[in-house]
Protein backbone atom coordinates (compact mmCIF):
# COMPACT_ATOMS: atom_id res chain seq x y z
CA UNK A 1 0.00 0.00 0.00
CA UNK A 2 1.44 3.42 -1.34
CA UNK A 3 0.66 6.66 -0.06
CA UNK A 4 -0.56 7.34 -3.85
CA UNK A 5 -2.79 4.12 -3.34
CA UNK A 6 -4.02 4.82 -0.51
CA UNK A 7 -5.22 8.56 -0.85
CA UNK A 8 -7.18 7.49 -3.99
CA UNK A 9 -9.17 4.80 -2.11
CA UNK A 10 -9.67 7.61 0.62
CA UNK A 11 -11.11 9.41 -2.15
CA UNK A 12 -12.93 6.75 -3.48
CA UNK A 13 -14.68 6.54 -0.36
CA UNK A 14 -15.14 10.44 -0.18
CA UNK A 15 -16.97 10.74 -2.95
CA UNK A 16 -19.08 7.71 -2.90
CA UNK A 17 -17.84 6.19 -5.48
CA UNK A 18 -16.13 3.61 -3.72
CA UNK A 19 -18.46 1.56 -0.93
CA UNK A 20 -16.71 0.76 2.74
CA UNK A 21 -17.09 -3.22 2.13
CA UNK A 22 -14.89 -2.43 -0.85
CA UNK A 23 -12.69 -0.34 0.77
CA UNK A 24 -12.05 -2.96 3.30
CA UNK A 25 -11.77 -5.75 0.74
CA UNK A 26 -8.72 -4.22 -0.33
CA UNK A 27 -7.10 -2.84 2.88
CA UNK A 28 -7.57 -6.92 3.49
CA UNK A 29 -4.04 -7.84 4.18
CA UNK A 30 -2.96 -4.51 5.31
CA UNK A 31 -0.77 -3.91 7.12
CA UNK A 32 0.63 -7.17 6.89
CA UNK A 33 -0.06 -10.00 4.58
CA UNK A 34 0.46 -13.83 5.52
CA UNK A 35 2.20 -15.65 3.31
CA UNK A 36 1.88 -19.37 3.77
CA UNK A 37 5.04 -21.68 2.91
CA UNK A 38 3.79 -24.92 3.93
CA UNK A 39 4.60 -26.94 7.17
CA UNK A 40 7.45 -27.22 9.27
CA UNK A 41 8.42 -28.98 12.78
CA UNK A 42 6.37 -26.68 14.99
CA UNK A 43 3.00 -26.92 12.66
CA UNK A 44 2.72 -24.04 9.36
CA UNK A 45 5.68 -21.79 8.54
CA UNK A 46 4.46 -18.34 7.71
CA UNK A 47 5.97 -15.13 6.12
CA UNK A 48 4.64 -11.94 7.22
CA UNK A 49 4.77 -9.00 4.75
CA UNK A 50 4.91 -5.50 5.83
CA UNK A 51 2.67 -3.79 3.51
CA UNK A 52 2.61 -0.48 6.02
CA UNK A 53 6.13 -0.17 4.88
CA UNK A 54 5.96 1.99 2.26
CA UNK A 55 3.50 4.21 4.06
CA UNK A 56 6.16 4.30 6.74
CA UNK A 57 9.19 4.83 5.30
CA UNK A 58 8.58 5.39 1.38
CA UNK A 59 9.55 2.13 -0.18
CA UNK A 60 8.20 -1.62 0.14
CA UNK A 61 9.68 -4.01 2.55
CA UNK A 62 13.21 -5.28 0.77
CA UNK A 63 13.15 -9.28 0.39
CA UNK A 64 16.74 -10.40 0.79
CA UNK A 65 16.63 -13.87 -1.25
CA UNK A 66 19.94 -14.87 0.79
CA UNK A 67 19.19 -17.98 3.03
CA UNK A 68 15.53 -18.57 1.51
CA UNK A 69 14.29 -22.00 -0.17
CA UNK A 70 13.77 -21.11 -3.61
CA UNK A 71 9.88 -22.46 -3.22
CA UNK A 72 9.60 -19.49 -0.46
CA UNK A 73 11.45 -16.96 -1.81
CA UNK A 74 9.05 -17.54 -4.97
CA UNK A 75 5.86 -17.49 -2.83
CA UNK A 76 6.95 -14.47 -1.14
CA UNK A 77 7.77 -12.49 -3.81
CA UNK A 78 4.80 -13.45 -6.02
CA UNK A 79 2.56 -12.02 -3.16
CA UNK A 80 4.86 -8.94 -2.89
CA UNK A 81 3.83 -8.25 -6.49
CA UNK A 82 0.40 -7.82 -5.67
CA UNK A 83 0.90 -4.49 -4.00
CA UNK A 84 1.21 -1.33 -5.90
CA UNK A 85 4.80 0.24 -6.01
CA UNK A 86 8.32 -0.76 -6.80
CA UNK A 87 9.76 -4.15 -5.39
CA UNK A 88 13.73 -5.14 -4.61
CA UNK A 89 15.34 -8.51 -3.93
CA UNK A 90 18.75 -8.44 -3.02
CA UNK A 91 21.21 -11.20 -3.10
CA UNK A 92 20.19 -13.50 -5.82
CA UNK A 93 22.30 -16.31 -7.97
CA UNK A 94 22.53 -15.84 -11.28
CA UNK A 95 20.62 -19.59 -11.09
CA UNK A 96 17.81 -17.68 -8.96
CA UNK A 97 18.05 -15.04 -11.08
CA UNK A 98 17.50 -17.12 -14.25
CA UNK A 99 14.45 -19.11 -12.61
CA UNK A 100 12.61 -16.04 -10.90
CA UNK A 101 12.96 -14.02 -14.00
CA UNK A 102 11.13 -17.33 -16.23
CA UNK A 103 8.38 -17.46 -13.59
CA UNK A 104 8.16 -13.68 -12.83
CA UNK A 105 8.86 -11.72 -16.15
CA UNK A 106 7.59 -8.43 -14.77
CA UNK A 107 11.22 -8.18 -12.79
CA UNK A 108 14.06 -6.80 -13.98
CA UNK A 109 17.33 -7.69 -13.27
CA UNK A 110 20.53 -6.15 -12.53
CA UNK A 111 23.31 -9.34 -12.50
CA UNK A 112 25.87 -7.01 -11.24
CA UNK A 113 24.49 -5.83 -8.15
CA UNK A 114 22.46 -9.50 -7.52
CA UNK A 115 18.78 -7.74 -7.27
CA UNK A 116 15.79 -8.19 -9.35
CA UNK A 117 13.35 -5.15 -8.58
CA UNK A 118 10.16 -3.56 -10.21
CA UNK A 119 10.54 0.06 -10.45
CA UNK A 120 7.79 1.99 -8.44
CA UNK A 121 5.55 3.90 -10.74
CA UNK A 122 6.12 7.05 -12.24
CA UNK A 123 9.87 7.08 -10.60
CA UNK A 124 11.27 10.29 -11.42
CA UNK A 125 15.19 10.58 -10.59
CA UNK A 126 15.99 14.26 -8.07
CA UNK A 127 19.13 15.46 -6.45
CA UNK A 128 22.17 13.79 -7.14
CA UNK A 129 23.73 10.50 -4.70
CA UNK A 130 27.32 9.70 -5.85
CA UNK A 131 28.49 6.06 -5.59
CA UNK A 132 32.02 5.01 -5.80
CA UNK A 133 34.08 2.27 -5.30
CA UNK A 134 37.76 1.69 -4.43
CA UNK A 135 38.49 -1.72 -7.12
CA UNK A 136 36.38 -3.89 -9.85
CA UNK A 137 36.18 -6.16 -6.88
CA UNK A 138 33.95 -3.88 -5.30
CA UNK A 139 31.91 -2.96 -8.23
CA UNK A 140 28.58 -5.50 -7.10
CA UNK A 141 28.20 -4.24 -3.74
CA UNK A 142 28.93 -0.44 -5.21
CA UNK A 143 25.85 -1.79 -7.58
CA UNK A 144 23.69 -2.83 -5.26
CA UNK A 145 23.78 1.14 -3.06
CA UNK A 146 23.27 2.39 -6.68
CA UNK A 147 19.98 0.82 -7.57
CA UNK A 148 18.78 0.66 -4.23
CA UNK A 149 18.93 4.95 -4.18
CA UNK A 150 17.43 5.08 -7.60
CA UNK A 151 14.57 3.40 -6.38
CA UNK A 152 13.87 5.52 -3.90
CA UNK A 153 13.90 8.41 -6.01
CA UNK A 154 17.50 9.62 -6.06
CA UNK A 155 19.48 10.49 -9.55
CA UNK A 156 22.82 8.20 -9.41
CA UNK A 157 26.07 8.74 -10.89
CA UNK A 158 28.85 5.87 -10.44
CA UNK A 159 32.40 6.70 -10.35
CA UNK A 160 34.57 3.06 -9.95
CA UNK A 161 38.13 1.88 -9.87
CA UNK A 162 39.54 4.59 -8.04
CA UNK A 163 41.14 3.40 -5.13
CA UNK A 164 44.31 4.84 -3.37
CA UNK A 165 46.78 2.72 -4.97
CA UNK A 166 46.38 4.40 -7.89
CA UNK A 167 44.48 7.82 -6.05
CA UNK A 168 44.81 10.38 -9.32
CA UNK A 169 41.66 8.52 -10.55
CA UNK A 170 39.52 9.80 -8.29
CA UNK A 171 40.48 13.51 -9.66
CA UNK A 172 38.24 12.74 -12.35
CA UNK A 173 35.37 12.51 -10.53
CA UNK A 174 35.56 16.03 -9.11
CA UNK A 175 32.25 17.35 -10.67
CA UNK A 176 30.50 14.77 -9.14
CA UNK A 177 32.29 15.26 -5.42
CA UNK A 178 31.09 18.79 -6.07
CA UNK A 179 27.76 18.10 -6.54
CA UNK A 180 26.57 15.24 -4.69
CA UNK A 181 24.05 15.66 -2.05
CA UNK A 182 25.60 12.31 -0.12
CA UNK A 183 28.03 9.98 -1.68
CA UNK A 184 28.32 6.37 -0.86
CA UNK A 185 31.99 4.99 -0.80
CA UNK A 186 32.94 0.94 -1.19
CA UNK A 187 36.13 -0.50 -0.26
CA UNK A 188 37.81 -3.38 0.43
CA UNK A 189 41.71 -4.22 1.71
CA UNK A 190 42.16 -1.81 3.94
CA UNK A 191 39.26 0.88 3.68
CA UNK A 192 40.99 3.59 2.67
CA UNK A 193 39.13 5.53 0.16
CA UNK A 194 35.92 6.52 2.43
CA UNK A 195 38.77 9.10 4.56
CA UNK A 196 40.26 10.23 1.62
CA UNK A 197 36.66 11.19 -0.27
CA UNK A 198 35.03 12.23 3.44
CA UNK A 199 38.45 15.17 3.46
CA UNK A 200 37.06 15.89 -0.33
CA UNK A 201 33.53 16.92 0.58
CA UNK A 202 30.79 18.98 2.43
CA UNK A 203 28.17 16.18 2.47
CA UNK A 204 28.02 12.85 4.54
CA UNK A 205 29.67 9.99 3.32
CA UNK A 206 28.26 6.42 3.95
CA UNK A 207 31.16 3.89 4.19
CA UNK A 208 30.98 0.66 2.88
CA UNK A 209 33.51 -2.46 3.73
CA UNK A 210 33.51 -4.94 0.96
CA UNK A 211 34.85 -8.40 2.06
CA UNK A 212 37.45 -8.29 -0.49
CA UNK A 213 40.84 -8.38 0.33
CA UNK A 214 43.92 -10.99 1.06
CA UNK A 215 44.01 -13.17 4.51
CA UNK A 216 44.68 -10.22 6.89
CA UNK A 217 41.84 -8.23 5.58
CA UNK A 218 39.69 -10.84 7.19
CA UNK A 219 37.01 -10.67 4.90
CA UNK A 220 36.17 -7.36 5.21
CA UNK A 221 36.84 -7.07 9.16
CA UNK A 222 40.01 -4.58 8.51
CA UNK A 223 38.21 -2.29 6.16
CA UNK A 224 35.43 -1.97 8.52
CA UNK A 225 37.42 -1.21 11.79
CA UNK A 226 39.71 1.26 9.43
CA UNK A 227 36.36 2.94 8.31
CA UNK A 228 34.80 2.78 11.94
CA UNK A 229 37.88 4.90 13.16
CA UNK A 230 38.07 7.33 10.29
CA UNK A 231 39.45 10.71 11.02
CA UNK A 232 36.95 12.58 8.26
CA UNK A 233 34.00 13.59 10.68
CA UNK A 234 31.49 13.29 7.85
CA UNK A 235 32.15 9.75 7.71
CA UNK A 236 29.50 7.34 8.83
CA UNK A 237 29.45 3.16 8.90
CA UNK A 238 27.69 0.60 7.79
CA UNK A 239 27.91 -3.40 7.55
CA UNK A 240 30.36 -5.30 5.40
CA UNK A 241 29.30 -5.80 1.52
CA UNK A 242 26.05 -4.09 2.63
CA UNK A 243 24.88 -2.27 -0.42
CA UNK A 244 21.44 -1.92 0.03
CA UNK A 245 21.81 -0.42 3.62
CA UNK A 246 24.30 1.93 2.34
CA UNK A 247 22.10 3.19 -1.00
CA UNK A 248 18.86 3.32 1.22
CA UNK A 249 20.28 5.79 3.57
CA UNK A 250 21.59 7.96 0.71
CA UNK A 251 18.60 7.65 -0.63
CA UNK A 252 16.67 9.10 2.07
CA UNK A 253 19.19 11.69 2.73
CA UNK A 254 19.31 12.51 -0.95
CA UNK A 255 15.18 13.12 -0.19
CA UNK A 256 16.19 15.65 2.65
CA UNK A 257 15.76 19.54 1.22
């Protein structure tokens, strides 16, 4: 349920051109819709959907695919696509990919960040969130913040490969360190390039860890303590290889006037 949806059913109601049975037939599974996925030890297993969500906090509830039987993640997703506005699912196989997009051909995919979404209607890009990333190697979780802030609204410009072994390439991203409202940084080894962008700027910078890196960067530990104790101030944290966490906070921040 949107807040477009919903004000039109409001209005519906209004002007008597929508009954209140109706009305309540669809606000049926609202806020939350059960989603059954058949038994388990302790008697039926049950999704719950958060259809307030959008209401809440401007976007659907995010299905991460990661750790879900492919007959759930299926089930939960086909319900999800009975609600109006845009839809994301985050860390997908390319086999997921392959067999959601046969059974589900209204979702688009985007292999290099692992999501298939549904862009929410009438999505019309504003402000600016810049999203850049340290190595190639961090290029799918730099992918994931990307979509994830264009989907809530926010116009996205990329800016890869520009770590600090090789620091003159982030010079040519200088327009876009200008002009960002918030920019979302991804590194991996040892975190670097986060510091060096927050010293760059005015606006916050959201920090991302990517789990790349050789034995001592412990997949992704190093980069996020080095990040964690930054000495830019405008620097903030989040998880390692977490994307979508990173590109919904610039997104809402990008929202901010």
């Amino acid at each position: 349920m949107t807040p477009e949806s919903l004000e039109l059913l409001l209005q519906g109601v209004a002007r008597g051109a929508l009954t209140i049975p109706e009305a309540l037939r669809r606000l049926k599974h609202f806020p939350v819709r059960e989603v059954a996925l058949g038994d388990g030890e302790g008697g039926a297993v049950t999704a719950r959907l958060d259809t307030h969500r959008a209401l809440r906090q401007g976007f659907p509830e995010v299905i991460l695919a990661e750790g879900k039987k492919y007959s759930h993640l299926r089930a939960i997703v086909e319900q999800a696509l009975l609600h109006d506005g845009g839809l994301l699912i985050t860390r997908l196989s390319s086999k997921r990919m392959d067999r959601l997009g046969e059974a589900l051909p209204q979702l688009q995919v985007n292999r290099q960040a692992s999501c298939m979404y549904r862009e929410p209607p009438g999505l019309s890009p504003q402000g600016l969130v810049g999203v850049l990333c340290a190595g190639a190697s961090d290029i799918g979780v730099a992918e994931e913040a990307a979509l994830t802030a264009r989907l809530l609204g926010a116009r996205v410009q990329t800016h890869y490969d520009a770590g600090v072994a090789g620091l003159h390439r982030l010079l040519a991203a200088g327009e876009l360190l200008r002009q960002a409202r918030v920019l979302v940084v991804a590194a991996g080894m040892e975190g670097a390039l986060p510091t060096v962008v927050g010293g760059l700027v005015s606006c916050p910078v959201i920090a991302v860890p990517t789990s790349k890196g050789y034995g001592a960067a412990f997949g992704g530990v190093t980069a996020l303590l080095g990040m964690l104790n930054s000495c830019a101030a405008n620097v903030s944290v989040v998880n390692i290889d977490n994307g979508f966490g990173a590109g919904f906070s610039a997104g809402l921040i990008n929202r901010l006037e």
